[in-house]
Protein backbone atom coordinates (compact mmCIF):
# COMPACT_ATOMS: atom_id res chain seq x y z
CA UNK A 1 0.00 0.00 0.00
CA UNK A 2 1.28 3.58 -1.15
CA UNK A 3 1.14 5.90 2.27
CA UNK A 4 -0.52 8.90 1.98
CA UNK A 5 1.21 11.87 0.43
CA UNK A 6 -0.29 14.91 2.46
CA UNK A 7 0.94 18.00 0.81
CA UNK A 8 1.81 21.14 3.22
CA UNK A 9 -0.24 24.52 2.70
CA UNK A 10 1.59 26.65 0.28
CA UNK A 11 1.64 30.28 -0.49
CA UNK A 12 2.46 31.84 -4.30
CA UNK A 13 4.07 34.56 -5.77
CA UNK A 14 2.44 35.00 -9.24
CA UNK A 15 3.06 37.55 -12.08
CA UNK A 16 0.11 38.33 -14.31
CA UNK A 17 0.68 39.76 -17.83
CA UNK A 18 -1.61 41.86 -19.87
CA UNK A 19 -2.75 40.20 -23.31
CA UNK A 20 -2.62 43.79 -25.22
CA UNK A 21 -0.08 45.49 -23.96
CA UNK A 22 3.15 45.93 -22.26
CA UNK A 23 2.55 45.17 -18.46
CA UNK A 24 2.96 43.01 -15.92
CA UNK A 25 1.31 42.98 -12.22
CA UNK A 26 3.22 40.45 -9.04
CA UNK A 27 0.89 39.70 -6.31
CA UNK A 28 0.96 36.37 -3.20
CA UNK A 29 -1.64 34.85 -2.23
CA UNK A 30 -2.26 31.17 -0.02
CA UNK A 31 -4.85 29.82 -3.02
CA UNK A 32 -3.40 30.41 -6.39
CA UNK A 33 -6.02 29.46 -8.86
CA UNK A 34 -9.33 30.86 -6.73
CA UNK A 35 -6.79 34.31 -6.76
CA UNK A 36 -7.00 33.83 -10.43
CA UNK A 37 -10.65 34.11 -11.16
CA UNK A 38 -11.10 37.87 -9.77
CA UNK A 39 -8.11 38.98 -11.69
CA UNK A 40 -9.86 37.36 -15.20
CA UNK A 41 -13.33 38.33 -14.18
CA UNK A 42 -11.95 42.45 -13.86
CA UNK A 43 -12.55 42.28 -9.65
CA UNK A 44 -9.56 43.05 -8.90
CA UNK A 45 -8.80 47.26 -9.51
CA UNK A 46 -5.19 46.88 -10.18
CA UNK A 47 -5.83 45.07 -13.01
CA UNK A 48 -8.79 45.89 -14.33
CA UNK A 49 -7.44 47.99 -16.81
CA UNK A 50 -5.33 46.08 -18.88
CA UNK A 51 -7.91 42.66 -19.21
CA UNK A 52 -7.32 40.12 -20.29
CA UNK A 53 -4.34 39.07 -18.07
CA UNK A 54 -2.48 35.68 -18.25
CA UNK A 55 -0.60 34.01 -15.96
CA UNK A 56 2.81 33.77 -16.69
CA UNK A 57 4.99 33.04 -13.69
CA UNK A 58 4.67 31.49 -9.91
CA UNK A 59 6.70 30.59 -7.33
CA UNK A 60 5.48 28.36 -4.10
CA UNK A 61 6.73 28.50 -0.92
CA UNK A 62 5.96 26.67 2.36
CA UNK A 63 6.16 29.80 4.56
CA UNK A 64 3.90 32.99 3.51
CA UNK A 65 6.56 35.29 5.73
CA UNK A 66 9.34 33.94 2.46
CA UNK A 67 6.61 34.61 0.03
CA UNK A 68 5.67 37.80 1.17
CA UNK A 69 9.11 39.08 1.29
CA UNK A 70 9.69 37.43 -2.26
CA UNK A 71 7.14 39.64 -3.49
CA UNK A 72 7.81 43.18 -1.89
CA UNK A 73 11.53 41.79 -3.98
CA UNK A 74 10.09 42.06 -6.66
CA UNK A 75 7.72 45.02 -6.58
CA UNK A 76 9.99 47.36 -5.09
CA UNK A 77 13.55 46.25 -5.97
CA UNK A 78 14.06 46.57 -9.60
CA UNK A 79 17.20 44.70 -10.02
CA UNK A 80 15.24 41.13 -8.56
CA UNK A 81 12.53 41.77 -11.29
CA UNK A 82 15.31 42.46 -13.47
CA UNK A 83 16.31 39.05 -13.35
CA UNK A 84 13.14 37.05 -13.22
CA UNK A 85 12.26 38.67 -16.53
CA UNK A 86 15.82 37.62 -17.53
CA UNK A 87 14.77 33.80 -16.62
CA UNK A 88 11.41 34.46 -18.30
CA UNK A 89 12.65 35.55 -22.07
CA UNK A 90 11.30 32.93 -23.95
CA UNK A 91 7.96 32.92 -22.12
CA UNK A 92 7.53 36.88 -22.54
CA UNK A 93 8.67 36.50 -26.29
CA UNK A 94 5.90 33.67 -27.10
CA UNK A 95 3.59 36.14 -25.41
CA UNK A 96 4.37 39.27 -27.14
CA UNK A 97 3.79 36.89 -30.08
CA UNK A 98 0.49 36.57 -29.29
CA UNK A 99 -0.18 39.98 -28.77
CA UNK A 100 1.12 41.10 -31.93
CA UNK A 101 -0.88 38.70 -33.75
CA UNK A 102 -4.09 39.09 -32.15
């Protein structure tokens, strides 16, 4: 008999990117894909504006103190978004892609 595999509570960093233009918006939250709905469905203000968003990036983390700090990196230290856009190339390039053919 397999034993049970019980997985721990996690919390996400996520980056959202807008399907028309140039922009990108980092948030955390403890339940990544019921965050997700609000951001497609235009609930959330800070994105409202540039609908429809896609999902691009997340990272997990057992600890939401790590994934909290993980994001304020990234909103408010240049230099660490710097270089996850760096590790995202390809994945921003297929995306602008899209944008330019749609």
């Amino acid at each position: 008999m397999t034993p049970h595999l019980s997985l721990p509570a996690m919390h996400y960093v996520y980056v959202l990117h807008s399907l028309h233009r140039e922009w990108a918006y980092i948030g955390y939250t403890s339940d990544l894909p019921r965050r997700m709905k609000p951001h497609r469905d235009g609930k959330v203000p800070s994105t409202r504006a540039y609908l429809p968003v896609q999902l691009i990036y997340y990272e997990a983390y057992l600890s939401s103190e790590d994934a909290r700090q993980r994001e304020k990196g990234l909103k408010y230290f240049g230099r660490a978004y710097a270089q996850l856009k760096r590790r995202m190339d390809g994945s921003l390039r297929l995306l602008q892609a899209r944008i330019g053919a749609g």
